[in-house]
Structure formats: C-alpha cells, structure tokens
Protein backbone atom coordinates (compact mmCIF):
# COMPACT_ATOMS: atom_id res chain seq x y z
CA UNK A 1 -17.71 24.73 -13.45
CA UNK A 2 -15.51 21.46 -13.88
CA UNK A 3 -15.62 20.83 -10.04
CA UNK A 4 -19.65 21.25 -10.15
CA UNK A 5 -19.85 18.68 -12.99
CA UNK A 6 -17.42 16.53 -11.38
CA UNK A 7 -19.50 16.06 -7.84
CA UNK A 8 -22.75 15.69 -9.93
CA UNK A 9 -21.00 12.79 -11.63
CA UNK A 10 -20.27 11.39 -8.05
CA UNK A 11 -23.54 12.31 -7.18
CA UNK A 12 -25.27 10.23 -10.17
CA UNK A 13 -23.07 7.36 -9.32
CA UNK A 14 -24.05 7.22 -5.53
CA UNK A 15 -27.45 7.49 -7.47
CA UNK A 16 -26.98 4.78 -9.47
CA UNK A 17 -25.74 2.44 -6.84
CA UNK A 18 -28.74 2.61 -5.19
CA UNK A 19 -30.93 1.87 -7.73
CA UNK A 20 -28.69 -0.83 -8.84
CA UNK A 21 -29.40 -2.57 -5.48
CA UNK A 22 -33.07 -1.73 -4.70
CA UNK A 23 -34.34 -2.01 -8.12
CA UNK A 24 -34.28 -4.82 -11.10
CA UNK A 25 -31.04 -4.12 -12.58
CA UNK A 26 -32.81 -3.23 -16.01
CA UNK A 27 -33.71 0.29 -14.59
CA UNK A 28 -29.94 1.66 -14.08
CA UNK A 29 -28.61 2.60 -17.30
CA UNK A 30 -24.78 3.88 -17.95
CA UNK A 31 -26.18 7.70 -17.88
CA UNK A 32 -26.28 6.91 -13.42
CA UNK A 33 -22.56 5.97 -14.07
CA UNK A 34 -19.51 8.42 -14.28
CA UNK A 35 -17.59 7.92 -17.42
CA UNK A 36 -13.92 7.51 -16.15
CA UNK A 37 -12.08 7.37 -12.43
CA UNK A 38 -8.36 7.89 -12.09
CA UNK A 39 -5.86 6.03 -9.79
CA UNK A 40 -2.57 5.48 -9.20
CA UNK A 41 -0.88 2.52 -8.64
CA UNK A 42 2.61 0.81 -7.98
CA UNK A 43 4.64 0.19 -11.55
CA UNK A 44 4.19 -2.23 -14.50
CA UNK A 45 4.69 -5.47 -13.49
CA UNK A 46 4.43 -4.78 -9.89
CA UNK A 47 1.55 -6.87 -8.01
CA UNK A 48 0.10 -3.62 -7.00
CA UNK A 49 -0.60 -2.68 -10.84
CA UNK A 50 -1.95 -6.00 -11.31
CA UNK A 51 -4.64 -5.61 -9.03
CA UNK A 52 -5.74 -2.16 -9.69
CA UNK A 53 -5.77 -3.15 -13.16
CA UNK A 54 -8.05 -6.57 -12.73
CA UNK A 55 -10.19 -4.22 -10.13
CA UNK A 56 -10.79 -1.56 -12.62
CA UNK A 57 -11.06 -4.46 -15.45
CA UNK A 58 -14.07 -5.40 -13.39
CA UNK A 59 -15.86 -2.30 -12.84
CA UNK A 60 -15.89 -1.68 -16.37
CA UNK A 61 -17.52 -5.15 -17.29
CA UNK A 62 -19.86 -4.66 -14.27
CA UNK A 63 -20.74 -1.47 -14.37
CA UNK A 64 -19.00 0.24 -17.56
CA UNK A 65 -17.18 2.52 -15.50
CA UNK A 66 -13.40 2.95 -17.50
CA UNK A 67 -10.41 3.78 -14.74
CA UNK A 68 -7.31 5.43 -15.67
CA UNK A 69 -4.36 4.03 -13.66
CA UNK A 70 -1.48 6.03 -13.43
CA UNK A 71 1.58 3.48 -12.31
CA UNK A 72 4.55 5.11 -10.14
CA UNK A 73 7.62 3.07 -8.90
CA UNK A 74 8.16 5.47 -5.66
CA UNK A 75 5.98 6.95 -2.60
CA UNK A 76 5.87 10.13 -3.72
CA UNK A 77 4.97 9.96 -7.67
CA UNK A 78 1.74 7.49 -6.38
CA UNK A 79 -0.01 10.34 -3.91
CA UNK A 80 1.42 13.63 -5.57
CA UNK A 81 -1.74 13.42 -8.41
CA UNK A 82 -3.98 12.83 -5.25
CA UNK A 83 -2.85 16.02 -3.32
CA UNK A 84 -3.30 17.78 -6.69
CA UNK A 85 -6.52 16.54 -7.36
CA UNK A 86 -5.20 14.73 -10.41
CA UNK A 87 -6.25 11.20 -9.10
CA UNK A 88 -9.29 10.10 -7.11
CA UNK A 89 -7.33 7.57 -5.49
CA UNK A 90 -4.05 5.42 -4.76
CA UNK A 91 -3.29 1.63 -4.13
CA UNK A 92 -0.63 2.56 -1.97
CA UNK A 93 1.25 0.47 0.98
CA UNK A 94 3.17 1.33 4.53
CA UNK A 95 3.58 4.34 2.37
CA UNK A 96 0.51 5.82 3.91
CA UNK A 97 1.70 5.31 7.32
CA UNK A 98 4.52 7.32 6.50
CA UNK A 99 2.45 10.30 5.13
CA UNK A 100 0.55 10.31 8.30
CA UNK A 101 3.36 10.63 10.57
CA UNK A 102 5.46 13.05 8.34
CA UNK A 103 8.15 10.45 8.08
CA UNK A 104 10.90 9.50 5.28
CA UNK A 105 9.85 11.01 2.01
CA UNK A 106 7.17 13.32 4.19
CA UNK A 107 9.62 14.97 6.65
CA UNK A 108 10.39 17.44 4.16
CA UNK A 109 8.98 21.55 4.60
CA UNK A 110 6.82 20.65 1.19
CA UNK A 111 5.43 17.35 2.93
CA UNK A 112 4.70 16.71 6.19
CA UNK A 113 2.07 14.93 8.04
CA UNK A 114 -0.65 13.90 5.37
CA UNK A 115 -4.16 13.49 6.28
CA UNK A 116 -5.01 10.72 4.73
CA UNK A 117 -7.53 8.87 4.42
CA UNK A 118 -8.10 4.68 3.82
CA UNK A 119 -11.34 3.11 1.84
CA UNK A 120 -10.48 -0.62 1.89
CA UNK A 121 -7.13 -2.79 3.36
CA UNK A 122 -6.06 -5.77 1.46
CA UNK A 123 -3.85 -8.57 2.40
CA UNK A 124 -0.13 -8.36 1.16
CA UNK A 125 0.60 -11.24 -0.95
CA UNK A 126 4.19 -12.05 0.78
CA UNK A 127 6.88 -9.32 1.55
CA UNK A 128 9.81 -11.84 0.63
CA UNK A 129 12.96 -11.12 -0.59
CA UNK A 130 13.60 -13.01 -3.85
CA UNK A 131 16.40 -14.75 -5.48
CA UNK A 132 17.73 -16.84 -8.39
CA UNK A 133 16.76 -20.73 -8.24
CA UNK A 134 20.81 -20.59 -8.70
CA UNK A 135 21.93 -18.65 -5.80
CA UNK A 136 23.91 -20.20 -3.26
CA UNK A 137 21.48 -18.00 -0.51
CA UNK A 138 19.62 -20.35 1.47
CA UNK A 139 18.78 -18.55 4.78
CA UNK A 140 18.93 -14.66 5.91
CA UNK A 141 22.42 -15.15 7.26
CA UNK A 142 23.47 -15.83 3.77
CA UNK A 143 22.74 -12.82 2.66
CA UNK A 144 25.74 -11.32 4.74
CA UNK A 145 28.41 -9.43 2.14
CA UNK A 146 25.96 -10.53 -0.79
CA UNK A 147 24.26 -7.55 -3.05
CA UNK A 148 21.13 -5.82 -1.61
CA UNK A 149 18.30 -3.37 -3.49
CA UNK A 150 18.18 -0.43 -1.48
CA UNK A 151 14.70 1.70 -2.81
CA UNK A 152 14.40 5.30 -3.71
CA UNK A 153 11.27 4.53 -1.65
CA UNK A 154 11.45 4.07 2.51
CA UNK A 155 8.40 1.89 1.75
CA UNK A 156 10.34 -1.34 0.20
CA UNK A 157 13.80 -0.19 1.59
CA UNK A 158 12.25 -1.07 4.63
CA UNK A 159 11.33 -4.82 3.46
CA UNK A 160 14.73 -5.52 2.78
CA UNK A 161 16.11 -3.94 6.77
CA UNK A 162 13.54 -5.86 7.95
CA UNK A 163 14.52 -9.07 6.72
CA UNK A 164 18.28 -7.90 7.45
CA UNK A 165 16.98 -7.23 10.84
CA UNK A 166 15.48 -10.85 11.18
CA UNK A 167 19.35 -12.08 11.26
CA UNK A 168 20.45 -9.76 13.05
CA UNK A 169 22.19 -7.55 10.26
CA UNK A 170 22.22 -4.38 8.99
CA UNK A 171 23.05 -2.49 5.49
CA UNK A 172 27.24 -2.31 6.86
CA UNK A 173 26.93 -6.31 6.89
CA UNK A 174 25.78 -6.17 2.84
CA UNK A 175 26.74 -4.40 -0.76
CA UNK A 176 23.91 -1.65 -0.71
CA UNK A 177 23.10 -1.42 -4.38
CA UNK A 178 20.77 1.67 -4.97
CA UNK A 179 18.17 0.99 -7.36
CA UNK A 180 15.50 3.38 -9.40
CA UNK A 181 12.30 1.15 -8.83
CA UNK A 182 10.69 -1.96 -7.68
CA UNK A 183 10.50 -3.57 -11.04
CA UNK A 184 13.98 -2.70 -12.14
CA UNK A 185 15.19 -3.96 -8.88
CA UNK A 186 13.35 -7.42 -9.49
CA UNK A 187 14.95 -7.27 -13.22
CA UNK A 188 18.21 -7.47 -11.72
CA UNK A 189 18.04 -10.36 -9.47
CA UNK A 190 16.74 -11.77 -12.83
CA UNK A 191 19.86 -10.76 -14.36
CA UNK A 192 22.02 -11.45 -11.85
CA UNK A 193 23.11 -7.78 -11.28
CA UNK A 194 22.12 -8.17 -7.74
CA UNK A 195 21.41 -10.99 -4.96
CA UNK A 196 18.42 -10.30 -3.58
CA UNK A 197 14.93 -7.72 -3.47
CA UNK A 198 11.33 -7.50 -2.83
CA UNK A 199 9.87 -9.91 -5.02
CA UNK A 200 5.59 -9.96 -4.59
CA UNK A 201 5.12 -13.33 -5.59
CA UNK A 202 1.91 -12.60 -7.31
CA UNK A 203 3.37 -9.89 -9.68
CA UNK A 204 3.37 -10.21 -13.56
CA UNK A 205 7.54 -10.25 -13.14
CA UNK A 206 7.92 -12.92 -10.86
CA UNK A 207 5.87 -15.13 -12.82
CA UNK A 208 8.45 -14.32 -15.98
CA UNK A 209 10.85 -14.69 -12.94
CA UNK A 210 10.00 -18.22 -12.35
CA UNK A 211 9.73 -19.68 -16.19
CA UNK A 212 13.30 -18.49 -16.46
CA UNK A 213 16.16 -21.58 -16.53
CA UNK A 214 17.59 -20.98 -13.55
CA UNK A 215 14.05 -20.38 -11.72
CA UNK A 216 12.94 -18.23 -8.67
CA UNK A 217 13.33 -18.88 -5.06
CA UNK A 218 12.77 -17.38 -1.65
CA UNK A 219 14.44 -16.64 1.26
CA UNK A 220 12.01 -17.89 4.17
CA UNK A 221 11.47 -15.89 7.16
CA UNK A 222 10.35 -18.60 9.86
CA UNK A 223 8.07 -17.83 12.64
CA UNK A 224 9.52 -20.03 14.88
CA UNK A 225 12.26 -17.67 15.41
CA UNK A 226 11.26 -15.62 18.11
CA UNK A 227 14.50 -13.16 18.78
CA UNK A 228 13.97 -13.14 14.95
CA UNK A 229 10.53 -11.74 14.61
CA UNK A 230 11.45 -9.42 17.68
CA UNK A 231 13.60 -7.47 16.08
CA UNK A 232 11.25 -7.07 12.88
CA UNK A 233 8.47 -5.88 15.17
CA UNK A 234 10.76 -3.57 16.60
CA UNK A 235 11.76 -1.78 13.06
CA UNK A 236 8.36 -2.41 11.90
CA UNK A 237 5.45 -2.81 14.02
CA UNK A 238 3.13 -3.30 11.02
CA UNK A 239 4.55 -6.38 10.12
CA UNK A 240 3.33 -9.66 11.02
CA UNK A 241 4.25 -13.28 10.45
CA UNK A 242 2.48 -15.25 6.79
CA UNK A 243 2.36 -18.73 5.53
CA UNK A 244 2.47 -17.67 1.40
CA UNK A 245 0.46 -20.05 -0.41
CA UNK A 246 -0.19 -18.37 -3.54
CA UNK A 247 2.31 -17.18 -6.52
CA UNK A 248 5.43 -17.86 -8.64
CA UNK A 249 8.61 -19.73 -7.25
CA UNK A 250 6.85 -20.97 -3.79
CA UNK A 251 7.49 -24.00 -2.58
CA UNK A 252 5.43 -27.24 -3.59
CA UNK A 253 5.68 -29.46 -0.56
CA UNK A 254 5.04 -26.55 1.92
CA UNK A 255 4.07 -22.76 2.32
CA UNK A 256 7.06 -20.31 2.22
CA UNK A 257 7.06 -18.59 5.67
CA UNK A 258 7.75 -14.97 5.13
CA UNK A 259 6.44 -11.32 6.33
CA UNK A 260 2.87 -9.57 5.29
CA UNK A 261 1.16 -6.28 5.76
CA UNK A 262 -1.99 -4.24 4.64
CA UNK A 263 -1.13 -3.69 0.48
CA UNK A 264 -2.30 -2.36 -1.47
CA UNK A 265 -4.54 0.02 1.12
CA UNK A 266 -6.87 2.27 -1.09
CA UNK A 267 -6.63 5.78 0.37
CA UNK A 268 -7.79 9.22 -0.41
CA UNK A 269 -7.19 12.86 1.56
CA UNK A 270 -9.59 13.64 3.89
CA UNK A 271 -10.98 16.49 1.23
CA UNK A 272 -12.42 13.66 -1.26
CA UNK A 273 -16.41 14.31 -0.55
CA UNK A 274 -18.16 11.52 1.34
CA UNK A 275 -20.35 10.58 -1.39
CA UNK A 276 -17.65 9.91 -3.79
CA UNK A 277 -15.42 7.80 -1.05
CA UNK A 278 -19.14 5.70 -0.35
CA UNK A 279 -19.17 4.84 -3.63
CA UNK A 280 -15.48 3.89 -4.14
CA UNK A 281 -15.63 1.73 -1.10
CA UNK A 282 -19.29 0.36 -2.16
CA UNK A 283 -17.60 -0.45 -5.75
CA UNK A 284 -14.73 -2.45 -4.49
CA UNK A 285 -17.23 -4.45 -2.48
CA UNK A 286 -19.93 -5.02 -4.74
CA UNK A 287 -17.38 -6.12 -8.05
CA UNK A 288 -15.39 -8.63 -5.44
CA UNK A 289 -17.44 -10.96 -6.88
CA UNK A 290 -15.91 -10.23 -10.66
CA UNK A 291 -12.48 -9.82 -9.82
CA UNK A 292 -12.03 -12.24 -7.27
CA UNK A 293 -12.01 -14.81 -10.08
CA UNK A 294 -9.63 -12.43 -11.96
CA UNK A 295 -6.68 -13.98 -9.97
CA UNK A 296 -6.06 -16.00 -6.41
CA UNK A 297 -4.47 -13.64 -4.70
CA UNK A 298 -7.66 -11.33 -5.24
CA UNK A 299 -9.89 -13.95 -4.02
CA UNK A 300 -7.78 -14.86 -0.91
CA UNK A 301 -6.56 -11.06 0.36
CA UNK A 302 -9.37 -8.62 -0.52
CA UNK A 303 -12.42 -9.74 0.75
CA UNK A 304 -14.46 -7.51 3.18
CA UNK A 305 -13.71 -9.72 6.16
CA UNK A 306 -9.82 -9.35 5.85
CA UNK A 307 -10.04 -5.64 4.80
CA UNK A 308 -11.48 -5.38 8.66
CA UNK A 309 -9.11 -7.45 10.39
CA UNK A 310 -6.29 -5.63 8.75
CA UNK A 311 -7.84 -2.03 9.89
CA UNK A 312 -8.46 -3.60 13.32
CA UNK A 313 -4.58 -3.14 13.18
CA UNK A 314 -2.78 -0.61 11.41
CA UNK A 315 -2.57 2.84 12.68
CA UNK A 316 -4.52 4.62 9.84
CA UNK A 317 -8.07 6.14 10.05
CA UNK A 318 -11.00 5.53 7.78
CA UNK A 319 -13.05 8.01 5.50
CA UNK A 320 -15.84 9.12 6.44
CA UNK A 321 -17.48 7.52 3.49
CA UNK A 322 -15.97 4.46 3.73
CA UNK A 323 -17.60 4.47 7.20
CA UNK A 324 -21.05 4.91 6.13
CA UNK A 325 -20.82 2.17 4.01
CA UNK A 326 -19.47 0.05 6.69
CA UNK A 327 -22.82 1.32 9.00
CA UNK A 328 -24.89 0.39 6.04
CA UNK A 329 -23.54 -3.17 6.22
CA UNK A 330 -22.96 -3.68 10.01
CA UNK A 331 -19.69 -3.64 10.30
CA UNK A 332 -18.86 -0.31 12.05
CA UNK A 333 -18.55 -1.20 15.58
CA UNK A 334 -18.72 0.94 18.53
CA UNK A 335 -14.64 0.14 19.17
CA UNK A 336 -13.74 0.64 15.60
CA UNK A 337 -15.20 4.41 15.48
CA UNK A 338 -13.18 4.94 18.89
CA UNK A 339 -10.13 3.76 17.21
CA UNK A 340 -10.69 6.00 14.35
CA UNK A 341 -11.22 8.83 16.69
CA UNK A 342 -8.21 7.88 18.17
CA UNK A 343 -5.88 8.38 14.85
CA UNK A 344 -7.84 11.82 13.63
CA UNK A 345 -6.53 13.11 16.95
CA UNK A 346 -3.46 12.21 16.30
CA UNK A 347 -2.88 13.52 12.82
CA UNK A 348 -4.84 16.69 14.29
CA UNK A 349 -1.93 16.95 16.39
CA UNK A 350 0.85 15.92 14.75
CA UNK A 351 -0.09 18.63 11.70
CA UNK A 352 -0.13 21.11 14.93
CA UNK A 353 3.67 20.02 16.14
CA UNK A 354 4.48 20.33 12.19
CA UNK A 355 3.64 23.74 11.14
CA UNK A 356 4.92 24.94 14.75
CA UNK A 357 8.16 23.69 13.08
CA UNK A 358 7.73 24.96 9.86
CA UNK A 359 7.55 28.26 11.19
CA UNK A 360 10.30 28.40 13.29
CA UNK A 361 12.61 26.95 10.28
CA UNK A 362 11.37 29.69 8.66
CA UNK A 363 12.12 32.26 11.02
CA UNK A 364 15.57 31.02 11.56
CA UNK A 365 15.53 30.97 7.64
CA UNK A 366 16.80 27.35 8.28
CA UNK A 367 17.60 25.66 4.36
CA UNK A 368 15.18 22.89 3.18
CA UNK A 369 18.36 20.22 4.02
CA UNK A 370 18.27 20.94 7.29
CA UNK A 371 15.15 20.76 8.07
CA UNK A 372 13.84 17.18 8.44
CA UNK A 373 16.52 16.49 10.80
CA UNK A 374 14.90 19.60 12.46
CA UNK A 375 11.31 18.06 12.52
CA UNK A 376 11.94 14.62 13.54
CA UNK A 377 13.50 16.50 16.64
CA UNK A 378 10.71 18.16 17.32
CA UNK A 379 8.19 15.15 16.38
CA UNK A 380 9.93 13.19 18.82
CA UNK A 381 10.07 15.84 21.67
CA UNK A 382 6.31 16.31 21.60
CA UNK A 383 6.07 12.55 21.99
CA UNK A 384 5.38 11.18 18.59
C-alpha cells in the first residue's frame, strides 16, 4: 500500500508539472505536488550540502515541495539509503564512477558493480588542496614530508594522490594522516593539526576558513605543466584542468589554477520509475532560475548547458527519465543515446563478470577479506 501511494504521489507531480507549464499557473495547486522528497548529500559544511540545501530551499519556495537531506561524510553512508529505498536520490561525486565499476568501497561481496543511474552533472567548484594563509607550502613539491588527509572515502583520497601525482609524489613522500570526514579534515588544516586537504572553495567551512587570522590559501595546480597534468590523467581520467574564479581564499589579481570534475552528479538506481526521475530532472531545471541567485557557484556550474558538456564526458549513463526530459527539450542527440548505450552495456557486463566471481568465492568458501583482491583479478582479466 505505501509503494502504491508513493508512485501516485510521483504520478500527481509529473501531473502537476505539466499543468504548471501549459496552463496559467493559478490552476496548479499544492494537492498536484508531493509533500516531501529525500536526498542525501555530502556533510555539514561541505559544498555539496550547500547546494542540495539552496536546491531544495528553492523547490519549496517555488513549488512548496519540502526535501529531507540526509548529509554523509563517506561514499558509502550517501547511496546506502538509495539502495534501500530510503532516499530518492544522492548529490554524489567520482563516487558514482566507482559504484559502476565495482571499485574501492564497491569491490566488496556486499557491493559490487552498481547500476546507477545520473539525472543532472554539475560543475565542481575547484578540487584544490587547501592550506593556512601561514604555511610555508607554496607549490606541490612543498608538500613533500608535510602532513596529508588521507579519506575513509576513495572519492577525496583520490584528490589529494592526484595532486601528489602532479609533482611527481606519492603517499611514501608525505605523513599520511587518516582522517574520519571531509569536514573534520578541513577543521584541521584550520587548526593546524594537518598541512593540507580538499578544501571546496565554495563550502560554508572555507568561508569560516578564510575570515580566520591567519587566512586560507591554495596550492595551484598549473596547466602549463604538461608531464604534470599527464600523470593526473593517468590516475584519474575524469579530471580536467580549471581556472577557479569563485569562493573563499582565491586569489584577487588572478584565478587559482587547480583540478575540476562533474560534482555534485544527481544519481538514482536504475529501479527509480521514469516518471519520478522526469520530474526530478524537470525540477532541477525549471527552479535554476531560483537557486541560481542562491549563490555563484550555482549560477556558474549547474546550468543545463554545462550539465551536458560534463555528460558528454564522464563514463556514466543517464536515466531513462532524465532522457525524456532531455527529448522534450532537444537536447538528446543521436550520439549521446549511443554513448549511453554504450555504458548500459558495460555495467550489463561488468554485473555478469561480478556475480561469476561471487560465486566462485563462494564455492571456494573464500572469506569476505579476500575477496576484492579476488574480483579486481577477475575484473581486470575480462578486460575491464
């Protein structure tokens, strides 16, 4: 009975969208709307929170529509409510990537290759590593022996190697200092507990970051370095070179040149209905003109245009829903559905190579330690 109400709710709203468009806006009334959404989102005072909280400020004063945002510091905390049907959907980051190809946090026998699902690709604010106005770090070589966050989550552990990478060093060239979160991470370079994290420069934090005495700075990541940016590609192919113009502790004569990637991507599983992931995708659209002038960073990285250009690159399909919106508006080309084809083939087949594992760890009654070692194995021999 709760899952009939809850896809006539979805229903009403895909309803109600429609007549908000074709019709004087007079005839919808808040009975079309759903009452309440649920998503998940990075931490407090992460950029990610910020974002899905201005979004979802939005949709209530545009369409009284009230979201519940559940905030998580790691991968797995943001998409377990979505696999349980606990969450509708997830501002998540490379995260998704990872669920796709069973990787990190999803090589585990409980995990594996996800398929998920995105609704709408935004523009990463900066992926910079941060430090005190004070520190003596000017450049990534500096950072050699100094104090480095190293994340519960692959997701931002993998900022850090990649800027590591950039100067050709690794985590035996720093002091590895393990850290619980993102925010508590950024709290420490505050309190001088460690050198250096991922600082968004757009989050709450680094703006508390930057009114402090001693200030916030970056560490810049210049394009012009070409062996440099070769050996980021290399560890992370979704990265890609940014000229940061917006946030705390950025330079005022010049953009800080640093790294960028699709954040937050909105994503779903493949089993959210069509209808509902139309709507989602529809909502995000139609309210960009409320919460763009919520905050810059909203107006710059999540219009429609960029959302495209970002998919047009990373290695993640598109909901079905999402899709049909995109048709409605134009925007689905013929080389964009190939693409998409493309990647469902390829989870199709990487979910094949995964429980062909799974089974044979069973048989072999191989323990749960063991095993992603045991999957990546076979991931890689089947060519993934």
């Amino acid at each position: 009975m709760k899952g009939s109400k809850s896809k006539m709710n979805w229903k009403m709203l895909a309803w109600g969208l429609v007549c908000l468009l074709a019709f004087p806006a007079a005839q919808a009334t808040a009975a079309d709307l759903p009452k309440m959404m649920t998503w998940t989102a990075y931490d407090v005072g992460s950029s990610g929170y910020m974002m899905a909280g201005f979004i979802s400020e939005s949709l209530f004063e545009k369409y009284k529509i009230k979201v519940r945002i559940i905030p998580a510091g790691t991968d797995l905390p943001r998409v377990f409510p979505l696999r349980l049907r606990d969450a509708d959907f997830a501002f998540h980051g490379v995260g998704s990537y990872f669920m796709q190809e069973g990787l990190h946090d999803y090589a585990t026998m409980e995990w594996g290759p996800q398929p998920v699902r995105a609704l709408h690709f935004a523009q990463h604010a900066g992926l910079a590593l941060g430090i005190r106005g004070d520190s003596p770090i000017k450049t990534m070589a500096d950072v050699k022996g100094k104090r480095v966050a190293f994340y519960p989550s692959m997701a931002l552990t993998l900022i850090c190697e990649a800027h590591l990478a950039f100067a050709g060093l690794g985590w035996k060239d720093v002091q590895k200092v393990e850290v619980p979160s993102y925010v508590t991470a950024m709290r420490m370079v505050m309190e001088g507990k460690i050198d250096t994290a991922h600082i968004n420069p757009t989050a709450s934090l680094a703006y508390e970051f930057e009114a402090m005495p001693q200030g916030l700075r970056f560490i810049p990541v210049p394009r012009a370095d070409k062996e440099g940016w070769a050996r980021i590609k290399k560890l992370a192919p979704m990265y890609s070179p940014m000229n940061c113009k917006i946030g705390a502790g950025l330079p005022k004569d010049k953009p800080l040149q640093t790294i960028t990637q699709a954040y937050p991507i909105v994503i779903a599983y493949d089993f959210m209905a069509a209808d509902k992931a139309y709507v989602m995708t529809k909502l995000l659209h139609d309210a960009y003109s409320v919460y763009s002038k919520k905050h810059k960073s909203l107006a710059a990285y999540w219009p429609i245009e960029t959302c495209l250009e970002l998919y047009d690159e990373y290695p993640l399909p598109m909901h079905e829903g999402a899709i049909r919106y995109l048709k409605e508006l134009g925007k689905w080309t013929p080389e964009r559905e190939a693409k998409n084809q493309k990647y469902l083939k390829r989870q199709a087949e990487l979910k094949k190579v995964f429980e062909a594992a799974k089974a044979e760890a069973i048989e072999k009654k191989m323990g749960s330690k063991k095993f992603p070692k045991f999957w990546l194995e076979k991931r890689a021999a089947a060519g993934f």
